[in-house]
Protein backbone atom coordinates (compact mmCIF):
# COMPACT_ATOMS: atom_id res chain seq x y z
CA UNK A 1 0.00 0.00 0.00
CA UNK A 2 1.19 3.37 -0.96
CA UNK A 3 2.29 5.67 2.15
CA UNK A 4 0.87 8.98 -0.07
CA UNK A 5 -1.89 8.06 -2.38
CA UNK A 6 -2.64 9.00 -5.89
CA UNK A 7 -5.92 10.63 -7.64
CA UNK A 8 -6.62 7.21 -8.15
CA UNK A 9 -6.86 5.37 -4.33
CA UNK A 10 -8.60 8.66 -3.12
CA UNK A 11 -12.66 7.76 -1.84
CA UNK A 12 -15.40 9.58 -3.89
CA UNK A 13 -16.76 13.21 -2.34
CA UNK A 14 -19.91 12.69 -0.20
CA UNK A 15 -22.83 15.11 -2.44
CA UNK A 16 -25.71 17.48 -0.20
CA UNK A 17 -28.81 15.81 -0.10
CA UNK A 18 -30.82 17.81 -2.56
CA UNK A 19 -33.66 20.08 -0.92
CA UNK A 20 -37.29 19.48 -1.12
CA UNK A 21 -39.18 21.92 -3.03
CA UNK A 22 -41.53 24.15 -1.58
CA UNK A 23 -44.86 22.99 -0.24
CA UNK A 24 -47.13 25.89 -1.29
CA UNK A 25 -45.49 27.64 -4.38
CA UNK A 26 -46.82 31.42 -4.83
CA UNK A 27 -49.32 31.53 -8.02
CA UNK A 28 -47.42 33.33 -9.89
CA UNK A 29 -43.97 34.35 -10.68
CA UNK A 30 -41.56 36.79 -7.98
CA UNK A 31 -41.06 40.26 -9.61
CA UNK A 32 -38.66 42.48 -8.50
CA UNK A 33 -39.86 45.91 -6.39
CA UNK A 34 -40.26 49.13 -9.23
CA UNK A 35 -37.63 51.59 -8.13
CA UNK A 36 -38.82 54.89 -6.49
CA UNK A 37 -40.05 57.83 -8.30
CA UNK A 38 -37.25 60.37 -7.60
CA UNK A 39 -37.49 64.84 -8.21
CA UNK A 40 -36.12 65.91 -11.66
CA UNK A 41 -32.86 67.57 -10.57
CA UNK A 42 -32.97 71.47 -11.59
CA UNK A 43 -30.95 72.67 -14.62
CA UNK A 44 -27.80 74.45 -13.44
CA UNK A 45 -27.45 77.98 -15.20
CA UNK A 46 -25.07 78.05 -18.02
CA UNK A 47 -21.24 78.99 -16.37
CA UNK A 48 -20.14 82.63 -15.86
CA UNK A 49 -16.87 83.32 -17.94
CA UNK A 50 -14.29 84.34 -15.13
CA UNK A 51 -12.61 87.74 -15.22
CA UNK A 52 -8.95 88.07 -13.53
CA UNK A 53 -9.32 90.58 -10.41
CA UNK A 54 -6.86 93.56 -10.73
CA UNK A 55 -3.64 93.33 -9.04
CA UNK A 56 -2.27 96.40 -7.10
CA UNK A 57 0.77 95.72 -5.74
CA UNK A 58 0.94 92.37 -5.70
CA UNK A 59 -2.40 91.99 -4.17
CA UNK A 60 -5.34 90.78 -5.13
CA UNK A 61 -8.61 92.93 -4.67
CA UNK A 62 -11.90 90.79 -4.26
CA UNK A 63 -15.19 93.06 -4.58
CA UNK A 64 -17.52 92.48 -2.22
CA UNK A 65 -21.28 92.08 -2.53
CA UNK A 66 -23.57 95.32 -2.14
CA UNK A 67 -24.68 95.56 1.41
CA UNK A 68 -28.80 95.29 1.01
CA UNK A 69 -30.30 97.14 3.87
CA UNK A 70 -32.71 95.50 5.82
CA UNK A 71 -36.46 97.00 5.65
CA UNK A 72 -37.91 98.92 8.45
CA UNK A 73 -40.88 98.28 9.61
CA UNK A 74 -43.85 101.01 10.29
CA UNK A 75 -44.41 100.24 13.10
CA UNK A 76 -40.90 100.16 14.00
CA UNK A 77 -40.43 103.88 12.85
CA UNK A 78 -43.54 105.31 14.24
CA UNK A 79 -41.67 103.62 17.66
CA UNK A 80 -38.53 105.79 17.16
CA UNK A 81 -40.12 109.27 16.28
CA UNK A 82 -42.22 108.92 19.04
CA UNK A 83 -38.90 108.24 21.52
CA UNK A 84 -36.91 111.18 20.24
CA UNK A 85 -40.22 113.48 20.94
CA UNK A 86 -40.30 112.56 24.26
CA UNK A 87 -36.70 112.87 24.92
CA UNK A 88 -36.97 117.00 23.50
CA UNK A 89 -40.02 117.18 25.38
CA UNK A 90 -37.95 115.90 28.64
CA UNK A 91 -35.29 118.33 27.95
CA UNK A 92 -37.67 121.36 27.06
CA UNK A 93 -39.27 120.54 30.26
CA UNK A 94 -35.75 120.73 32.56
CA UNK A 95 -34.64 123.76 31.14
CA UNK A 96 -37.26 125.31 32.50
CA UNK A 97 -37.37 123.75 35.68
CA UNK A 98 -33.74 124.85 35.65
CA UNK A 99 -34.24 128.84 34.58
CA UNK A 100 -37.32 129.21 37.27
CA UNK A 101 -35.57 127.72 39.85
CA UNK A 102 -32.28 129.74 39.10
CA UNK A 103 -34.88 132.97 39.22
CA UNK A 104 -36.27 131.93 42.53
CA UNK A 105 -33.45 131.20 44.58
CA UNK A 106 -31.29 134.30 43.35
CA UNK A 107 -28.78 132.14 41.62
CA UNK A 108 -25.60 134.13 40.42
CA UNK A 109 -22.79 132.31 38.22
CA UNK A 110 -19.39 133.86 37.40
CA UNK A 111 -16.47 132.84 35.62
CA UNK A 112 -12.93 133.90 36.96
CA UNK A 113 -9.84 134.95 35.16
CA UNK A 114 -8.52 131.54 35.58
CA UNK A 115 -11.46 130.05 33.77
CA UNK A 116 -13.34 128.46 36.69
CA UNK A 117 -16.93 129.27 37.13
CA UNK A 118 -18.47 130.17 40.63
CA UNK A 119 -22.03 130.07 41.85
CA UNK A 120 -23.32 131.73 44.91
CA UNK A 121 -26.83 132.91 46.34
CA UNK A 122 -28.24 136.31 47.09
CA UNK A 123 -27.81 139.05 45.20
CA UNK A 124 -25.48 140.07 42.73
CA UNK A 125 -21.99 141.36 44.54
CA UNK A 126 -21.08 144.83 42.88
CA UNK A 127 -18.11 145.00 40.15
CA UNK A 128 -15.01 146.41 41.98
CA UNK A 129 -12.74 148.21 39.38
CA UNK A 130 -8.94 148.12 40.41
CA UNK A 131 -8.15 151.51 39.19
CA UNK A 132 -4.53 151.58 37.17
CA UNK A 133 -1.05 152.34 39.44
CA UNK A 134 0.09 156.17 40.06
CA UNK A 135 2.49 156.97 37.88
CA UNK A 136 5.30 157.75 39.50
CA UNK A 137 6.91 160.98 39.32
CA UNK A 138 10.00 163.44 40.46
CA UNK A 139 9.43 166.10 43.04
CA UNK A 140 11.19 168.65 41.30
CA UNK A 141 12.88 171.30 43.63
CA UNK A 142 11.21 174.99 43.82
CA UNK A 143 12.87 177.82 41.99
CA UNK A 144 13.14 179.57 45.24
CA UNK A 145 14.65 176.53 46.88
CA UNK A 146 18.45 176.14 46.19
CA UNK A 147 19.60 172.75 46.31
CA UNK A 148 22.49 173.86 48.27
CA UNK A 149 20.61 175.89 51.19
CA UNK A 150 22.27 178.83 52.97
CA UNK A 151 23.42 178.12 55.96
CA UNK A 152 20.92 177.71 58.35
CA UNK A 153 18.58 176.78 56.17
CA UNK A 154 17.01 173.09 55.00
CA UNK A 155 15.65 170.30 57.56
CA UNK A 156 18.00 169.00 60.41
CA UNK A 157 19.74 165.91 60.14
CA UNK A 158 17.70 163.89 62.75
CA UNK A 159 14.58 165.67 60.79
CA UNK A 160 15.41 163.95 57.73
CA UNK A 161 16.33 160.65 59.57
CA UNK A 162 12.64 160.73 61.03
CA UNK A 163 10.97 161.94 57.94
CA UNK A 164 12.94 158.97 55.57
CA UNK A 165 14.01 156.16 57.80
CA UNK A 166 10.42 154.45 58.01
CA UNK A 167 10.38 153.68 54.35
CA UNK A 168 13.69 152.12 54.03
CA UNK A 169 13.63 148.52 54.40
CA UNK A 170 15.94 145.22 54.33
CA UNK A 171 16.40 143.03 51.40
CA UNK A 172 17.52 139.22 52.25
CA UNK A 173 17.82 136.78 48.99
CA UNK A 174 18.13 133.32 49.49
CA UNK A 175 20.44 132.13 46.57
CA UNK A 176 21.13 128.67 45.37
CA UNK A 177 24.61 128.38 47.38
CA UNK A 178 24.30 131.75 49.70
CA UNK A 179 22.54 134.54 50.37
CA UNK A 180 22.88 138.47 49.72
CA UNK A 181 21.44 141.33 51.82
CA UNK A 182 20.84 144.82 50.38
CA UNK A 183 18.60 147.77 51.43
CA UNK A 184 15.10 148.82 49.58
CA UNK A 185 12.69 151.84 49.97
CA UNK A 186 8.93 151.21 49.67
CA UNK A 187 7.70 152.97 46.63
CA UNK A 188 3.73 152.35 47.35
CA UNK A 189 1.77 151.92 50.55
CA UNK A 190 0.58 149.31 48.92
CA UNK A 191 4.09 147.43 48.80
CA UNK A 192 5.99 148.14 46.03
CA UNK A 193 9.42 148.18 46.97
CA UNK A 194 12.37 149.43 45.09
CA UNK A 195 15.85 148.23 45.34
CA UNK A 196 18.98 147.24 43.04
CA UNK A 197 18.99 144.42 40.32
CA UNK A 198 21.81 142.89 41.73
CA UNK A 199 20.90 142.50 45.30
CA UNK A 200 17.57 140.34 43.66
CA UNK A 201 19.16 138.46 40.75
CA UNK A 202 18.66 135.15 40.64
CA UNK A 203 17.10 134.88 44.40
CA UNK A 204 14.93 131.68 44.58
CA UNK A 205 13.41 134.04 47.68
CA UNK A 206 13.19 137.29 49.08
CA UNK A 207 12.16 138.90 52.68
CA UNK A 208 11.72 142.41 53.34
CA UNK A 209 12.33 143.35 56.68
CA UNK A 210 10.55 146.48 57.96
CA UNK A 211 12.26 149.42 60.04
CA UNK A 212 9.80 148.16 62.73
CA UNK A 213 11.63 144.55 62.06
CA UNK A 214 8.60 142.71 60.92
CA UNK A 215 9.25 140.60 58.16
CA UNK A 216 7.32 139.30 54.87
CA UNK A 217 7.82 137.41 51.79
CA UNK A 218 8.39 139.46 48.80
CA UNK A 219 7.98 138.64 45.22
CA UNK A 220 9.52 140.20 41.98
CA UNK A 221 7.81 142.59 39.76
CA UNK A 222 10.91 143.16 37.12
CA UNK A 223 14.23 143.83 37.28
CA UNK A 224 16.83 145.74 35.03
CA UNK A 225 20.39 144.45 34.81
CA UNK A 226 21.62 147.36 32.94
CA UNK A 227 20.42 149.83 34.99
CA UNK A 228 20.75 147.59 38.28
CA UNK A 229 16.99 148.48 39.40
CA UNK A 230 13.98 146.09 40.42
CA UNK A 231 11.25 146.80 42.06
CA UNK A 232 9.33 143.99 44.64
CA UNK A 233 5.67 143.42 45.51
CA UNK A 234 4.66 142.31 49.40
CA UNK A 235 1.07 141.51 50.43
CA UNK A 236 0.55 144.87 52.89
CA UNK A 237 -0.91 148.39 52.74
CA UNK A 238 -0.97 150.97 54.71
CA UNK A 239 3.21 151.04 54.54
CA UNK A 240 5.14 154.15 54.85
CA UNK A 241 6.92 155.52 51.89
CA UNK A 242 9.52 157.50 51.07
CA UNK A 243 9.42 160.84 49.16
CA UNK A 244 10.72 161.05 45.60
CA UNK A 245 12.75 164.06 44.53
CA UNK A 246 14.69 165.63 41.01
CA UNK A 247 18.12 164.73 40.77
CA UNK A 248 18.73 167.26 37.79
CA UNK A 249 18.44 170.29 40.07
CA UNK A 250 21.76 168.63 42.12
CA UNK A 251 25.19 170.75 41.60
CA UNK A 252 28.24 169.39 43.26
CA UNK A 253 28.79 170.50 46.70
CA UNK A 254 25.71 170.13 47.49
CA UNK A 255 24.53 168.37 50.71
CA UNK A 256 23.33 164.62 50.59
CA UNK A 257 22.35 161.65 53.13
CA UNK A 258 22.30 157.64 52.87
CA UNK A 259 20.36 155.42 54.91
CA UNK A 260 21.25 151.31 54.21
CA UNK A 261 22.12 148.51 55.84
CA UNK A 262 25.97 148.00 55.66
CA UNK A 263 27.29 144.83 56.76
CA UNK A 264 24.12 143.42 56.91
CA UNK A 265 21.03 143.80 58.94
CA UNK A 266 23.09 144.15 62.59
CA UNK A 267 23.50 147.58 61.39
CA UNK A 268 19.86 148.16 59.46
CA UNK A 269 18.90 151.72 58.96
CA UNK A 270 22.78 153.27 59.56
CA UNK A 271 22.48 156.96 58.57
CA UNK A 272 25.71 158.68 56.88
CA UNK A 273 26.18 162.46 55.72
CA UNK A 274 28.02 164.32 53.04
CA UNK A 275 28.19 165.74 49.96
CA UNK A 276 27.59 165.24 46.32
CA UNK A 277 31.11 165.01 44.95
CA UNK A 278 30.06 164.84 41.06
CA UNK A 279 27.46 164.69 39.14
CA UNK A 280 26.64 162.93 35.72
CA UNK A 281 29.90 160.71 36.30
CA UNK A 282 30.22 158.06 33.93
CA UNK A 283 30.95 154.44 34.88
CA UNK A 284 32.00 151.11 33.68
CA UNK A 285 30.69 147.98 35.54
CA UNK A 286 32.74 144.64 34.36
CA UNK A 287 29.36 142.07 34.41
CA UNK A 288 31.23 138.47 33.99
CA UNK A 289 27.91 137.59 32.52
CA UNK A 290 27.12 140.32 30.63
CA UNK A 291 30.27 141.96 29.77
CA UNK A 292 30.99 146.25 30.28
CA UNK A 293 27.99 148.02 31.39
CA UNK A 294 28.12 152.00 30.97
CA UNK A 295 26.30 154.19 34.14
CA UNK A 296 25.86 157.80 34.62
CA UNK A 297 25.20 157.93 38.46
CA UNK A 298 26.21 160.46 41.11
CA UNK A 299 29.72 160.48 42.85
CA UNK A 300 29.07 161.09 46.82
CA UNK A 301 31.63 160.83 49.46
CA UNK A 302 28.81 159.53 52.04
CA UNK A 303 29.81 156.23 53.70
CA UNK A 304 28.55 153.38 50.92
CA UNK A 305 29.58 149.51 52.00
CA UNK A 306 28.36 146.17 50.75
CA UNK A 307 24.86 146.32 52.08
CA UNK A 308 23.71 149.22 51.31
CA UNK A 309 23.16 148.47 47.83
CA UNK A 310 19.12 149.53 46.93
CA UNK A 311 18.83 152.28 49.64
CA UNK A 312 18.25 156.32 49.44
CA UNK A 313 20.74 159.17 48.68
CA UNK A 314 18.47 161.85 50.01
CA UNK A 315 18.95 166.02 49.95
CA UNK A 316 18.29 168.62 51.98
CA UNK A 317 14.73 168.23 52.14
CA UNK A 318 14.92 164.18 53.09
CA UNK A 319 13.59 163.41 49.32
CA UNK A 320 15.35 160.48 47.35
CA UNK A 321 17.70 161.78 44.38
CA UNK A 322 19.35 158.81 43.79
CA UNK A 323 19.82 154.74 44.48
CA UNK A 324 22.69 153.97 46.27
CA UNK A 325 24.98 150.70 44.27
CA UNK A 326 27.61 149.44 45.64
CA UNK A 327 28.22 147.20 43.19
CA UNK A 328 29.63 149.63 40.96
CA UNK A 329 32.65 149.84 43.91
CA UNK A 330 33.28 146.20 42.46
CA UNK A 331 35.94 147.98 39.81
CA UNK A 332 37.57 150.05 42.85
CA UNK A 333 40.32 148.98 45.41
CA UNK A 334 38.97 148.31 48.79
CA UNK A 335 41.34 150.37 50.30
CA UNK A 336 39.42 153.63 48.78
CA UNK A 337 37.16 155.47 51.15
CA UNK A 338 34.81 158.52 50.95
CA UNK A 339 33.89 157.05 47.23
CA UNK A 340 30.05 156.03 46.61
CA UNK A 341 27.40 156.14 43.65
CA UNK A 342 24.24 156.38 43.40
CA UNK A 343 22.19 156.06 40.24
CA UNK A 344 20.27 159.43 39.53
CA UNK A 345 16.54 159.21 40.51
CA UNK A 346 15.08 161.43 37.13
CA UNK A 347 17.25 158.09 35.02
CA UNK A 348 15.27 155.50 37.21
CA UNK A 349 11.82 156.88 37.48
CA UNK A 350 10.73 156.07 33.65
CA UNK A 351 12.47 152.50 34.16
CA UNK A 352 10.27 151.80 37.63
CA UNK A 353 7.41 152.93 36.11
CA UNK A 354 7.69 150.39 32.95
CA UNK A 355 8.93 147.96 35.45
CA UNK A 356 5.59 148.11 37.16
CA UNK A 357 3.26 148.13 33.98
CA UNK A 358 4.91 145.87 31.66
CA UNK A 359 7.74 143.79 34.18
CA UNK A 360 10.50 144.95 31.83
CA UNK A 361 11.79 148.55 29.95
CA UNK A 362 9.39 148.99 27.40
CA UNK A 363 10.77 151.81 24.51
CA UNK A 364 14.52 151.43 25.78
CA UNK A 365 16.29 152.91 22.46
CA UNK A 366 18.93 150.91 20.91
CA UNK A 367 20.81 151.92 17.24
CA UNK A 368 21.77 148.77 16.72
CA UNK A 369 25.93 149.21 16.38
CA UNK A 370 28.77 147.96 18.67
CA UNK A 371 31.75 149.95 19.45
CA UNK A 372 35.08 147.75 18.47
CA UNK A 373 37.19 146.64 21.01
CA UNK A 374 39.94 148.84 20.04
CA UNK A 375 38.98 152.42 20.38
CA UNK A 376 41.33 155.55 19.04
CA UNK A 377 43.33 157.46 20.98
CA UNK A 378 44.41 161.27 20.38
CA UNK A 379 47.67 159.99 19.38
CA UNK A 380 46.69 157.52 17.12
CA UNK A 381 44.23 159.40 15.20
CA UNK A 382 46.55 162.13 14.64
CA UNK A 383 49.14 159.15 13.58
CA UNK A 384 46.47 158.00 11.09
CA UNK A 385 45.40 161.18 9.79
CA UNK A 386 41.75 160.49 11.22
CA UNK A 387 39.27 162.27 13.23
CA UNK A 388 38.72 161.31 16.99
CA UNK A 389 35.57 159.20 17.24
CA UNK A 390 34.04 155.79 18.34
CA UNK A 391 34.89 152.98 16.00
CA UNK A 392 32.19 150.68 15.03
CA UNK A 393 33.06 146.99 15.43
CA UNK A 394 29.45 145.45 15.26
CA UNK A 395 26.24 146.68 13.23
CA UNK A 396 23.00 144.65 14.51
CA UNK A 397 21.40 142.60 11.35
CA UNK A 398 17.82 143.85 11.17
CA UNK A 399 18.70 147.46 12.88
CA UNK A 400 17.99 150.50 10.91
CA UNK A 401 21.54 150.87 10.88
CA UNK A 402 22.11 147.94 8.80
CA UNK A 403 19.36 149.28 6.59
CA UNK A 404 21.38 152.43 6.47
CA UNK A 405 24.14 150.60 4.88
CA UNK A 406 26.60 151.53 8.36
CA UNK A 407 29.60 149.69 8.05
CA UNK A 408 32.45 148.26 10.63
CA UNK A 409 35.32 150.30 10.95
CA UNK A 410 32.99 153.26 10.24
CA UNK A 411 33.87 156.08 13.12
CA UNK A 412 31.19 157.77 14.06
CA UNK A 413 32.15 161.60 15.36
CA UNK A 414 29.16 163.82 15.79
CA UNK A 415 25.35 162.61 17.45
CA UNK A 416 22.66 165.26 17.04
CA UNK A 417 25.86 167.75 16.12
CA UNK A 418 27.63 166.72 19.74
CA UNK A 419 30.95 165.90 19.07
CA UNK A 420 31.88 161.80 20.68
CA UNK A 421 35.19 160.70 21.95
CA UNK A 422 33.66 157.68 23.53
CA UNK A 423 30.90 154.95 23.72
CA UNK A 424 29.19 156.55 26.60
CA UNK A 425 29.01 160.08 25.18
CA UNK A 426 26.59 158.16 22.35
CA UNK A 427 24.86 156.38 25.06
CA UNK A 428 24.32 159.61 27.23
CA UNK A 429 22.69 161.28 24.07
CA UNK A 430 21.13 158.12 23.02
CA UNK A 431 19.18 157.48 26.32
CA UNK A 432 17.64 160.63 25.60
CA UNK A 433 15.57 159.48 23.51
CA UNK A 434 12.95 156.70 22.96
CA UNK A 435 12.34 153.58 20.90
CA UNK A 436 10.84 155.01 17.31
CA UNK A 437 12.83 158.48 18.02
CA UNK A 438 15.24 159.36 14.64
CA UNK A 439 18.76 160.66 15.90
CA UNK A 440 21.72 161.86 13.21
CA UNK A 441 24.84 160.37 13.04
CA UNK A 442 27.83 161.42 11.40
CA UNK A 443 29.70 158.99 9.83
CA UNK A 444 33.58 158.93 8.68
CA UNK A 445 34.58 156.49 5.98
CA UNK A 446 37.70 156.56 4.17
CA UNK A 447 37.81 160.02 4.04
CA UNK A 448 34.38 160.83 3.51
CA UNK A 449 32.02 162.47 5.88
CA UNK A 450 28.01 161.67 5.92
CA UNK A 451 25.01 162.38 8.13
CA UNK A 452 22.92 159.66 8.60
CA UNK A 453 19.17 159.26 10.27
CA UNK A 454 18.72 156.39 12.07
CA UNK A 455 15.33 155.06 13.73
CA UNK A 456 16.17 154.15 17.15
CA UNK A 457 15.14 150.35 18.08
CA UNK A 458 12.97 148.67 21.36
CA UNK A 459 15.91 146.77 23.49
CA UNK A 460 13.16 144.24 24.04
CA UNK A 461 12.28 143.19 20.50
């Protein structure tokens, strides 16, 4: 017997036994279900042939749909008209609330200078009008009173101390890294204060101290570096003043008297005599800030010390002729006595007045040229073959002088006809004048002599 066998040894398959057919058969034939009646799909429209979008900048711009606005309803906007007509009628209705009530209860409203608005009740308060500050103005002496008096004749000393010492006051600036202490004079009873530029400048606070020695806080109205004056506000009336005089009617010999604080204010109110040792003396101040600065004050021999910078040089009659500056001592030895200056009350009256109106010198005339740094001398003009003069070493762009076509190196001889050696014979004739005044100068240039009108200039502008 084969171990594997062939096609041939293998048994027949064993068949199904076939299934009996059904018992019942259906009377007819199966048919398959009909198929559902579906919806006739719609005919898509024909295709829209595309159009490329424009390009700007490498971007592309899609248009969007117009926005269809919805429909209101009328109901809907007989809702609304009948909402804003109640909301005017609301308003209508408080305004008048508002007004009657204001009528009733006497309601005043006010607005204030610094733009806030004040309400109060009861009747309306009556306008108080601040009427404008005195002008101030010298006392100029009587014909029939000399200002040197016979002997004899004129108040006593201790008459003027009485009559002038009340209204001379102490000056103490707190600085950044010290202090300074000068001497003022009240102006005002109502607390202006005058005193000297330099005793003020650059104080982050100032206190006045009465003769009485009460003390306040003062504040600064303007000052005036070139002329060294400033005048100071404090909070108080009723203050006593001191009287103004004329300091053109002074001649030299004439008597004089300082009150000031020298030293400081262990010695307030110290009271010196003497005389008036020159008049219409003209003075250089070195400024490091602000370089040369030309005065015209009164030479006095009366004691003047460090301290009494601000205070009065009074006459005969205890009226102030002049501010006392010790400053201007700066440019003198130490060692020199008997030598004070005071700056000439007529020159400072128009400056404190435009000090008080406008806080600075308002007209102060200017002609717009610089003298050069090198000046001629007798000798060298006569060396040169030129005339004696003031050599022009600046000319101010926009000035009338520039307009004028004035030139540096020009020399300028004459002003108004007066012959000038110097810059402060122009400035003495100058400061005669105002801002918008025309003065004549005569011109020498390279051997040729011209008058020239020039509109004086505003300092300030």
């Amino acid at each position: 017997m084969n171990e594997y066998p062939g096609p041939d040894d293998r048994e027949p398959p064993v068949l199904p036994e076939p299934i009996d057919p059904p018992i019942n058969p259906p009377p007819f034939p199966l048919m398959p279900p009909e198929p559902p009646v579906l919806p006739t799909p719609p005919v898509p429209p024909p295709p829209i042939p595309w159009t490329p979008p424009p390009m700007y900048g490498g971007y592309m711009t899609v248009p969007l749909p117009p926005k269809v606005p919805k429909p209101r309803r009328a109901e809907e906007r007989g809702k609304s008209a009948w909402v804003l007509l109640c909301c005017g009628l609301a308003l209508a209705a408080s305004m008048i609330v508002g007004a009657v009530a204001l009528s009733v209860l006497d309601v005043h409203t006010d607005r204030a200078e610094n733009g806030t608005v004040r309400f109060w009740l009861g009747p309306e308060p009556p306008v108080v009008i601040t009427p404008p500050p005195p002008v101030l103005t010298p006392t100029p002496v009587a014909s029939e009173t000399p200002a040197v008096p016979a002997p004899g004749e004129g108040m006593r000393a201790e008459d003027i101390y009485a009559k002038a010492a009340p209204g001379v006051v102490g000056i103490l600036s707190s600085m950044y890294r010290n202090g300074a202490t000068g001497t003022g004079m009240i102006l005002r009873e109502d607390g202006y204060i005058l005193t000297n530029h330099h005793v003020v400048d650059e104080a982050r606070s100032i206190t006045v101290v009465l003769s009485d020695g009460t003390q306040m806080e003062a504040r600064v109205i303007g000052t005036d570096y070139l002329s060294d004056i400033a005048v100071l506000k404090v909070n108080q009336t009723g203050l006593p003043c001191v009287e103004l005089g004329s300091s053109d009617g002074m001649v030299t010999g004439a008597k004089c008297y300082a009150i000031g604080n020298p030293l400081g204010m262990t010695l307030q109110n110290t009271f010196t005599d003497g005389m008036i040792s020159a008049i219409n003396r003209d003075i250089v101040i070195s400024d490091a800030a602000r370089g040369e600065i030309m005065m015209t004050v009164l030479q006095t021999n009366c004691a003047v010390n460090p301290g009494n910078s601000g205070g009065p040089l009074l006459n005969h009659q205890g009226q102030v002729i002049g501010i006392v500056s010790s400053k201007i001592m700066g440019d003198f030895s130490s060692n020199v006595e008997g030598l004070g200056f005071a700056i000439p009350v007529d020159t400072a009256i128009p400056i404190i007045n435009s000090l008080i109106e406008h806080g600075y010198v308002k007209g102060r005339p200017i002609i717009g040229i610089s003298p050069a740094t090198t000046q001629l001398d007798e000798r060298t003009a006569e060396d040169l073959d030129l005339p004696m003069g003031v050599v022009i070493g600046e000319v101010s762009p926009g000035s009338d002088a520039h307009r004028k076509d004035i030139r540096i190196g020009d020399i300028v001889t004459h002003v108004n006809g007066q012959s000038v050696s110097s810059p402060a014979d122009i400035n003495r004739i100058k400061n005669r004048f105002l801002a918008g005044d025309t003065i004549t100068l005569t011109i020498y240039r390279k051997g040729v002599v011209m008058d020239i009108d020039i509109i004086l200039g505003d300092a300030n502008e």
